[in-house]
C-alpha atoms as a PDB file:
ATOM      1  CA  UNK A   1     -35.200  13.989  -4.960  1.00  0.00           C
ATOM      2  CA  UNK A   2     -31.852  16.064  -5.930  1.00  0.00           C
ATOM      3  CA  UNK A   3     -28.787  15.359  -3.870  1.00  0.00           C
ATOM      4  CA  UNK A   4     -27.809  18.584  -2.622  1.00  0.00           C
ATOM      5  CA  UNK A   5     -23.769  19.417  -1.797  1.00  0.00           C
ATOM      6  CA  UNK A   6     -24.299  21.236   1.524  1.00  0.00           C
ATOM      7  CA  UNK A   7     -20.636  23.417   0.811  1.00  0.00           C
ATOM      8  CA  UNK A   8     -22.091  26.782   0.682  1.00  0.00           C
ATOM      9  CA  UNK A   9     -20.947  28.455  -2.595  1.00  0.00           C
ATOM     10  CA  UNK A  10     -21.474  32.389  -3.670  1.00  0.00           C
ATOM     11  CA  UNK A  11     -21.772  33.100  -7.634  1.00  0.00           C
ATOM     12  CA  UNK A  12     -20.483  36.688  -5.639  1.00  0.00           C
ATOM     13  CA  UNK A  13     -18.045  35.271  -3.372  1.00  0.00           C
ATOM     14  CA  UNK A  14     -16.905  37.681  -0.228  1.00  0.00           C
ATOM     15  CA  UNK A  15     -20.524  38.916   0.898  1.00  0.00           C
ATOM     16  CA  UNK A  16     -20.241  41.628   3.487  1.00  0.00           C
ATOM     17  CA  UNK A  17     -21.878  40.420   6.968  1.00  0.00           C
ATOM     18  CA  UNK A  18     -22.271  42.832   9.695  1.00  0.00           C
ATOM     19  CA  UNK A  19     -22.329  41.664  13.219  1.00  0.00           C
ATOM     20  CA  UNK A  20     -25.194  40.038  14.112  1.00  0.00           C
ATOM     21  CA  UNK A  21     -26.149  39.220  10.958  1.00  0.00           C
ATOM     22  CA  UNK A  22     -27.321  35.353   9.952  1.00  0.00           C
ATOM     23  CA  UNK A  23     -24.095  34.198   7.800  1.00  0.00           C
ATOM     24  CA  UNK A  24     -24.943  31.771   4.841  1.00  0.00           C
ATOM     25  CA  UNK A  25     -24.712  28.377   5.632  1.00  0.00           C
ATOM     26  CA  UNK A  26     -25.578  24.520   4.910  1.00  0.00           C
ATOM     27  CA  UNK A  27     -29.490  25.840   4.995  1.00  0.00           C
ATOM     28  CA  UNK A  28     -28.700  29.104   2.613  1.00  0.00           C
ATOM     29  CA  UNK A  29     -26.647  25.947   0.443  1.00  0.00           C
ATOM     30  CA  UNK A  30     -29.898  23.789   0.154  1.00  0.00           C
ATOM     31  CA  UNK A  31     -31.881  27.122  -0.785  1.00  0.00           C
ATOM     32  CA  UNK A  32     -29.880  28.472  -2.853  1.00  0.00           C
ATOM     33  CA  UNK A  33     -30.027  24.705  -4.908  1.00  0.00           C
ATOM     34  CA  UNK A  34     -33.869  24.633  -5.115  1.00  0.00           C
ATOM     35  CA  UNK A  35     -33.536  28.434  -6.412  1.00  0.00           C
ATOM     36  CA  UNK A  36     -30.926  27.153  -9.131  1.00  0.00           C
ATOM     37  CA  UNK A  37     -33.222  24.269 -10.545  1.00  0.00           C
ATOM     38  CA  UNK A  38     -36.327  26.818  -9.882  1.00  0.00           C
ATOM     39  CA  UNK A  39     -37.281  28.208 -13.996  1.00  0.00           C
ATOM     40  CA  UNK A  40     -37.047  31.759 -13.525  1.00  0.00           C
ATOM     41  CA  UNK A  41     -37.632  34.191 -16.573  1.00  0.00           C
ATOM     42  CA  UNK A  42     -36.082  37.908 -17.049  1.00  0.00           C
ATOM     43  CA  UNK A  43     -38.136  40.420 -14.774  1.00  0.00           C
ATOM     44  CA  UNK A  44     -39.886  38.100 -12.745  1.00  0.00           C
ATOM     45  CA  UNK A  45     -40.916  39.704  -9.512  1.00  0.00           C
ATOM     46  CA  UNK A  46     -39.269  38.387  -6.409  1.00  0.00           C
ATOM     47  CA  UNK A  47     -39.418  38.828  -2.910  1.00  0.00           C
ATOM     48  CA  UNK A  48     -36.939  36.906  -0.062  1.00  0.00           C
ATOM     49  CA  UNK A  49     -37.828  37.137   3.680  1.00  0.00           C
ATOM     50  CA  UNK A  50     -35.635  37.498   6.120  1.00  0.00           C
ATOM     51  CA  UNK A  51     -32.524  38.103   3.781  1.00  0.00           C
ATOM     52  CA  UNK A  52     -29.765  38.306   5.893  1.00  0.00           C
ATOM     53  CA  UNK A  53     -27.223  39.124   3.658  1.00  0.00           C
ATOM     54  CA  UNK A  54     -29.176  39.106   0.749  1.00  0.00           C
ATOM     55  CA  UNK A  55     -27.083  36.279  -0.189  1.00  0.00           C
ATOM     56  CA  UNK A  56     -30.018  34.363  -1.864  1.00  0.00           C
ATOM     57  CA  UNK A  57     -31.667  37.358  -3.492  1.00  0.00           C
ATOM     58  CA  UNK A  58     -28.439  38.458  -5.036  1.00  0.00           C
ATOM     59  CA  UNK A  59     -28.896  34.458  -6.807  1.00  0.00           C
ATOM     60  CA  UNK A  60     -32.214  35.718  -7.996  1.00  0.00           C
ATOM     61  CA  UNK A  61     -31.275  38.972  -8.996  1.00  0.00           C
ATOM     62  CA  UNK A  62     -28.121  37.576 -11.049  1.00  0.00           C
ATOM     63  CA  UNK A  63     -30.562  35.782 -12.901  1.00  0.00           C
ATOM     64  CA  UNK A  64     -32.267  38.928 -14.071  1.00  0.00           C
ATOM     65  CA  UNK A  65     -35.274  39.147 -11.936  1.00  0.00           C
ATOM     66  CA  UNK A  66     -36.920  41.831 -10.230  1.00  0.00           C
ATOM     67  CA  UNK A  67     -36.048  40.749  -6.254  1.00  0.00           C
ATOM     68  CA  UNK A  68     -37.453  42.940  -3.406  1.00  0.00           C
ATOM     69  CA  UNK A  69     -35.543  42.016   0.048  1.00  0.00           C
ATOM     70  CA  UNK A  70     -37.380  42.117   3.539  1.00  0.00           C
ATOM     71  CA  UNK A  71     -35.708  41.511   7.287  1.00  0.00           C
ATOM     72  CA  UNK A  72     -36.659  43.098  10.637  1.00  0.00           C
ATOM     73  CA  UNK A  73     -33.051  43.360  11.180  1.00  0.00           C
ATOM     74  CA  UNK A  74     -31.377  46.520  10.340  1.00  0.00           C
ATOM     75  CA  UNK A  75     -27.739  45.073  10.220  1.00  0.00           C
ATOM     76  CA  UNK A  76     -29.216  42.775   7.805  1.00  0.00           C
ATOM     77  CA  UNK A  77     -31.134  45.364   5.486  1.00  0.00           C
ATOM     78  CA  UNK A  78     -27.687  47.253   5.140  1.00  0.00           C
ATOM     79  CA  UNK A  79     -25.543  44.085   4.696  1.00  0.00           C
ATOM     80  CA  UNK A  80     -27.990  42.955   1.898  1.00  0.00           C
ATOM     81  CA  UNK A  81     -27.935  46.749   0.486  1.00  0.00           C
ATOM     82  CA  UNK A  82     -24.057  46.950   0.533  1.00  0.00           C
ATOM     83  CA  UNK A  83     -23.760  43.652  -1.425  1.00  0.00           C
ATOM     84  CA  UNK A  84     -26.109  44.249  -3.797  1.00  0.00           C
ATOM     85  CA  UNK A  85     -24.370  48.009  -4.825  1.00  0.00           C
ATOM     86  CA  UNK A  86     -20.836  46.219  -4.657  1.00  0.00           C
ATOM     87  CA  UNK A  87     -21.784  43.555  -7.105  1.00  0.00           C
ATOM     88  CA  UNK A  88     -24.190  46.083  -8.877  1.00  0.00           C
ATOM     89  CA  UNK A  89     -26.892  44.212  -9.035  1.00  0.00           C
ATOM     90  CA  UNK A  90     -30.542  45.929  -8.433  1.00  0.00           C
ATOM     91  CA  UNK A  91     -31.760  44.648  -4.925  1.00  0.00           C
ATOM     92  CA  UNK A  92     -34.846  47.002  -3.382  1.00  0.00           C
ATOM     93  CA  UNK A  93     -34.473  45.750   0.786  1.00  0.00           C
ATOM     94  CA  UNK A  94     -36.930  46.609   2.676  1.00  0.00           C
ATOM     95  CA  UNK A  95     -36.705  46.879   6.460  1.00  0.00           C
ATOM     96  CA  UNK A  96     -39.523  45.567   8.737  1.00  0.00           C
ATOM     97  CA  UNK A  97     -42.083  43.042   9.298  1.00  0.00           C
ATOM     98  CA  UNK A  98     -42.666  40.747   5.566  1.00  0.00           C
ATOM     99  CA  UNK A  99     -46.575  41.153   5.897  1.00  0.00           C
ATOM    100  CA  UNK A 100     -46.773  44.949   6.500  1.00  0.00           C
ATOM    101  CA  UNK A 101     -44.127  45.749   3.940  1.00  0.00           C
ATOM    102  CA  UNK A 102     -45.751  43.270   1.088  1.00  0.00           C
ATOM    103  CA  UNK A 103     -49.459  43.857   1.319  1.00  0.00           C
ATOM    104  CA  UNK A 104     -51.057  44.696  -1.391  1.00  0.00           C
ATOM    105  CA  UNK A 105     -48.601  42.879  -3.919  1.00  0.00           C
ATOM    106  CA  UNK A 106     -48.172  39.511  -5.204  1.00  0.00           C
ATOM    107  CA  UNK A 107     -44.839  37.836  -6.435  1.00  0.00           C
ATOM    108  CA  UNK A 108     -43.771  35.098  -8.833  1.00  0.00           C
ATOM    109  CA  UNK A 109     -41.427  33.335  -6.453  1.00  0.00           C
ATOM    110  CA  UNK A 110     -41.209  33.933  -2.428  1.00  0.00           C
ATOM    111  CA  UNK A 111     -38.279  32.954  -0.899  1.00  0.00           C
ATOM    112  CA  UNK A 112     -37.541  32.819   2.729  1.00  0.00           C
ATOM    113  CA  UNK A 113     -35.164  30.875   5.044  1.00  0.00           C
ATOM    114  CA  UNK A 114     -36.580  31.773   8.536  1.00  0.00           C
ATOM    115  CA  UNK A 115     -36.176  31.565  12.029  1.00  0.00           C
ATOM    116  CA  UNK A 116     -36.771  27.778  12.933  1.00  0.00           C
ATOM    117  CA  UNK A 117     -34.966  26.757  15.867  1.00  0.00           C
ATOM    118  CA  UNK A 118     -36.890  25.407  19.127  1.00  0.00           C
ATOM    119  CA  UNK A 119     -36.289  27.138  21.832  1.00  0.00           C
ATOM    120  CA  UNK A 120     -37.224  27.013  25.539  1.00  0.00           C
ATOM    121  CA  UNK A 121     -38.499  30.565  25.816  1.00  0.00           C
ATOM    122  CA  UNK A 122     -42.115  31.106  23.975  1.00  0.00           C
ATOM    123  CA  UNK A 123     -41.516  33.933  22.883  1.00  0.00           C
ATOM    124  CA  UNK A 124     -39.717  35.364  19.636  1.00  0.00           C
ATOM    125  CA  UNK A 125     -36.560  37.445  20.100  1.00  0.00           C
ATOM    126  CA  UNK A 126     -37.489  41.249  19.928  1.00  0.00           C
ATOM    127  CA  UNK A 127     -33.539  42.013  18.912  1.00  0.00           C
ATOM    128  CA  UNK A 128     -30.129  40.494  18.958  1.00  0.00           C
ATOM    129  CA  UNK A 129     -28.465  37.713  16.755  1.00  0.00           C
ATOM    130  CA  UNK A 130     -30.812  35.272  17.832  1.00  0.00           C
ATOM    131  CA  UNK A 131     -33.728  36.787  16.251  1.00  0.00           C
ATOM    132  CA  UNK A 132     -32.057  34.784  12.999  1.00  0.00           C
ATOM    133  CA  UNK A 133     -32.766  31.713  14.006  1.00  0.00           C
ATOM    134  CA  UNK A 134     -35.022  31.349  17.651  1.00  0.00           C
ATOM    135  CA  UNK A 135     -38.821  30.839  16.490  1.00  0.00           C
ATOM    136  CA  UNK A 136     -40.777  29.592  20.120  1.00  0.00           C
ATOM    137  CA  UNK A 137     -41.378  26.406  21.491  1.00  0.00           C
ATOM    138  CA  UNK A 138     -41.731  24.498  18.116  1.00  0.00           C
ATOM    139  CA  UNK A 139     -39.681  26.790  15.609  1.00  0.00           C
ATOM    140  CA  UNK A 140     -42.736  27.296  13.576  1.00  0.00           C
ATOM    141  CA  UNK A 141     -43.518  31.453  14.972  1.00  0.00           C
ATOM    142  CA  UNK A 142     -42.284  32.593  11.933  1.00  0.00           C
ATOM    143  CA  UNK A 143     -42.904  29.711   9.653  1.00  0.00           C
ATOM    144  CA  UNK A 144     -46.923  29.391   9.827  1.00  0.00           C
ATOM    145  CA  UNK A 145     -46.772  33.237   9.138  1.00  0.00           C
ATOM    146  CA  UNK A 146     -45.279  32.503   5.655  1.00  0.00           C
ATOM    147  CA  UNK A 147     -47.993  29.687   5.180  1.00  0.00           C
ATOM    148  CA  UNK A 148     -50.370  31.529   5.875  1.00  0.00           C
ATOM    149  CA  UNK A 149     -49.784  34.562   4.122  1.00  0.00           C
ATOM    150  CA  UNK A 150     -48.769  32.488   0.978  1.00  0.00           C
ATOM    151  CA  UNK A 151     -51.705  32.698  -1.288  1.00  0.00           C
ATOM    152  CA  UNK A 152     -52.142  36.613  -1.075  1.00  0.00           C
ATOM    153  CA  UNK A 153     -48.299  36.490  -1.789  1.00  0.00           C
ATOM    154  CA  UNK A 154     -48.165  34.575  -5.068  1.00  0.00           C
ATOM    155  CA  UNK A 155     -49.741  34.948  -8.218  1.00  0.00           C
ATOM    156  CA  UNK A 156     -51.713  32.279  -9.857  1.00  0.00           C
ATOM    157  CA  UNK A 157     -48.794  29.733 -10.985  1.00  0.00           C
ATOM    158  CA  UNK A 158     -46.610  31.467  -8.564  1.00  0.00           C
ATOM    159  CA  UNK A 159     -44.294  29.228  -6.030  1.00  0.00           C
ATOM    160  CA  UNK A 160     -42.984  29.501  -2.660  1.00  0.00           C
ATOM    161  CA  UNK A 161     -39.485  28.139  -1.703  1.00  0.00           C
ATOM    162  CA  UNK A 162     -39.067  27.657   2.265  1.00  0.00           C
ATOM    163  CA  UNK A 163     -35.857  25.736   4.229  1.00  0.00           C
ATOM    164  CA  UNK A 164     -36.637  24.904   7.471  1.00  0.00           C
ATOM    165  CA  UNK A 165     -35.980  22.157  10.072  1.00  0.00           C
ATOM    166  CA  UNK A 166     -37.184  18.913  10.400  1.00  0.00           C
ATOM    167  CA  UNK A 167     -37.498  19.347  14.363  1.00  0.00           C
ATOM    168  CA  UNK A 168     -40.517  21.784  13.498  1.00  0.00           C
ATOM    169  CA  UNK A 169     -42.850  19.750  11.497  1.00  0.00           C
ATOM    170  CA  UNK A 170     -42.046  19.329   7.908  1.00  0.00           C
ATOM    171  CA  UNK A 171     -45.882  17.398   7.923  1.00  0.00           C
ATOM    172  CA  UNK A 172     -47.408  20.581   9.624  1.00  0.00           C
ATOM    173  CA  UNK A 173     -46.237  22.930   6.728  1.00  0.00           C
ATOM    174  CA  UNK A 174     -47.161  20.751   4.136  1.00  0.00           C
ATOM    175  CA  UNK A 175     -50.705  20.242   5.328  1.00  0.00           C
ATOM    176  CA  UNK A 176     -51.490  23.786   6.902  1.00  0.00           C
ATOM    177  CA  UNK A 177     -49.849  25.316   3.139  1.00  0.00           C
ATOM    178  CA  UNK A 178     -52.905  22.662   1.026  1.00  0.00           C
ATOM    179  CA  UNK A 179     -54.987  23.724   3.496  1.00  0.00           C
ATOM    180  CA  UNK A 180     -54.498  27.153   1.956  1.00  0.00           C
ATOM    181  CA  UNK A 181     -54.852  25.857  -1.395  1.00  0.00           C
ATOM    182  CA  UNK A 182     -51.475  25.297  -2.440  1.00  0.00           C
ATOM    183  CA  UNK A 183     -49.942  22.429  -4.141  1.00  0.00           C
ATOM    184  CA  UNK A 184     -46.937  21.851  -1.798  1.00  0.00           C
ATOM    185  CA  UNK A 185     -44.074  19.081  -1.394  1.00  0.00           C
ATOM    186  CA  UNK A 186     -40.774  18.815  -0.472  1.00  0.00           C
ATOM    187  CA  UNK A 187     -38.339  18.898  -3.083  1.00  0.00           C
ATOM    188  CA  UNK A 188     -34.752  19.135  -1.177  1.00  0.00           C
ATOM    189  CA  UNK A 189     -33.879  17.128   1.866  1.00  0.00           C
ATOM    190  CA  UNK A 190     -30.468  17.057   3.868  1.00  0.00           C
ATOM    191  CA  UNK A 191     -28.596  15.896   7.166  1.00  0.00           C
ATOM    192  CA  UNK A 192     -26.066  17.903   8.155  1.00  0.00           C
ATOM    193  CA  UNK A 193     -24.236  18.111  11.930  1.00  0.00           C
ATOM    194  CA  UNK A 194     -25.774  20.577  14.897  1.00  0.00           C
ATOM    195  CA  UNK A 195     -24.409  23.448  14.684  1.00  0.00           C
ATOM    196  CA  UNK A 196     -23.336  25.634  18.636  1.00  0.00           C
ATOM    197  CA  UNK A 197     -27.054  26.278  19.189  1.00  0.00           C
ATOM    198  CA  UNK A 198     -28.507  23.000  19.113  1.00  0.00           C
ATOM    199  CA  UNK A 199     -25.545  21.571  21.008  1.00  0.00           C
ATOM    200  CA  UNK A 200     -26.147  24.051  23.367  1.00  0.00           C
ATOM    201  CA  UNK A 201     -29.856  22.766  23.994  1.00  0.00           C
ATOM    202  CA  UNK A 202     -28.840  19.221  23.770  1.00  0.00           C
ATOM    203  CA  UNK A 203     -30.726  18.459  27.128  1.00  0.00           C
ATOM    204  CA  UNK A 204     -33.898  20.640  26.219  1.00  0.00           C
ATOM    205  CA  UNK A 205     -34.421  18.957  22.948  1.00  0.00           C
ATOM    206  CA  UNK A 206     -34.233  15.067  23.966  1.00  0.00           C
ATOM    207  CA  UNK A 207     -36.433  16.508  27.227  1.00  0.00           C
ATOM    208  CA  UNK A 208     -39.293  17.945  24.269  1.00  0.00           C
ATOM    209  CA  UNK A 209     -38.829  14.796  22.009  1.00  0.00           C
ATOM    210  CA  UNK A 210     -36.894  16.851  19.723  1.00  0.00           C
ATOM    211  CA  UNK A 211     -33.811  15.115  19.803  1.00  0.00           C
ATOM    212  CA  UNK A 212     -32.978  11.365  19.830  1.00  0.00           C
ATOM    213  CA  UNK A 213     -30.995   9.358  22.519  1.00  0.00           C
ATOM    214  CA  UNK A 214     -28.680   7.482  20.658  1.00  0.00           C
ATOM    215  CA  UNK A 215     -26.367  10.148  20.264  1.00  0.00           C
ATOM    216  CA  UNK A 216     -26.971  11.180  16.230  1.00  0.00           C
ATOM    217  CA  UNK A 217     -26.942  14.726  16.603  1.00  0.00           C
ATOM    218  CA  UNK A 218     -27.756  15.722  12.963  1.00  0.00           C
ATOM    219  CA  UNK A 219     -30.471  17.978  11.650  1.00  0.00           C
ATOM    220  CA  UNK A 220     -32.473  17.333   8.593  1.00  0.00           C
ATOM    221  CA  UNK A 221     -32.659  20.363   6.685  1.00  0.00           C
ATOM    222  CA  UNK A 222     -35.443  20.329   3.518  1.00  0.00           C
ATOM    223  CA  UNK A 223     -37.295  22.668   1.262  1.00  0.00           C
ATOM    224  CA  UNK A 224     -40.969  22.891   0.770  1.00  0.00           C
ATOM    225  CA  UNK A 225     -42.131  24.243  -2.734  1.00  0.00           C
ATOM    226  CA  UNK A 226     -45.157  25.215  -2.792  1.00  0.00           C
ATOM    227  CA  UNK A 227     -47.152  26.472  -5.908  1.00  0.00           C
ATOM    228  CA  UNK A 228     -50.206  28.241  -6.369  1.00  0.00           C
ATOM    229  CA  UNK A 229     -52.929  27.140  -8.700  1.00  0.00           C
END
């Protein structure tokens, strides 16, 4: 498995990020990684969800494909628009819900770094910063979506790169995405140091099992790639 430097860094350094916008960071690094070792021809058709910035689809979109952007955030959809017109790069974002705004089409790659953080309240953020990153009880609101919706997604030989947390069930993805007939495994793994949010649930997550005891307060990070056959 690749080692992965977790020091997040831009081929278009200086990305604009509104307030209230997810900022790139050690799980945008690991992404971003998979994406560079990911073979990626000229016009390929691409679509990120939940692009923040658009930081990752501006990797894809240097590379010459054809990247559509999607985030229910409309701070986001105009960061990601602004940085793709100041680095001229072509970057269709999209704002809304990924399903609604995708049906009907199919994609070489799907990328997507979403919400995954546990989180005492069961229910998904309707607005605000924390949108980015709370995703229910388990962190997986947002992530069995993407599973789910994978196959209509991708073309045959198409692939799906996903970061997410190991506190939300990197076993769960794996077997709900071959239940869908994917070939999936994880292909990027990291530790890095909690970050203000976790810290701030320190309590809640050793109370759910989340956390350990022992006072190692690191997060694995990985990516699942999953292709279809």
């Amino acid at each position: 498995m690749p080692s992965t430097a977790l020091t997040y860094t831009d081929p278009l350094p200086r990305l604009i990020a509104l307030p209230g916008v997810y900022r790139p960071q050690a799980d945008t690094a690991l992404l971003a990684g998979a994406l560079a070792r990911e073979p990626l021809r000229s016009g390929a058709e691409v679509i990120e969800i939940g692009t923040g910035t658009g930081a990752i689809a501006l990797h894809a979109a240097v590379r010459g494909a054809e990247v559509t952007a999607v985030d229910v955030a409309w701070p986001a959809v105009l960061a990601a628009r602004l940085n793709g017109w100041r680095w001229r790069l072509r970057l269709r974002v999209l704002h809304g819900d990924f399903a609604a705004r995708t049906r009907g089409r199919r994609f070489d790659l799907v990328l997507a770094n979403p919400p995954y953080v546990p989180c005492p309240d069961a229910r998904v953020p309707a607005g605000g910063a924390r949108r980015a990153w709370d995703a229910g009880r388990d962190g997986r609101a947002v992530i069995d979506r993407i599973c789910s919706a994978a196959p209509a997604l991708l073309r045959p030989g198409g692939v799906l790169l996903m970061v997410h947390s190991g506190m939300c069930g990197v076993r769960k993805t794996l077997e709900l995405l071959a239940r869908q007939g994917l070939s999936a495994e994880i292909t990027e793994r990291a530790w890095v140091p909690w970050g203000p949010v976790l810290c701030a649930r320190r309590a809640w997550l050793r109370e759910q099992g989340l956390a350990r005891d022992d006072g190692d307060e690191r997060e694995e990070l990985v990516v699942v790639r999953a292709r279809h056959l």
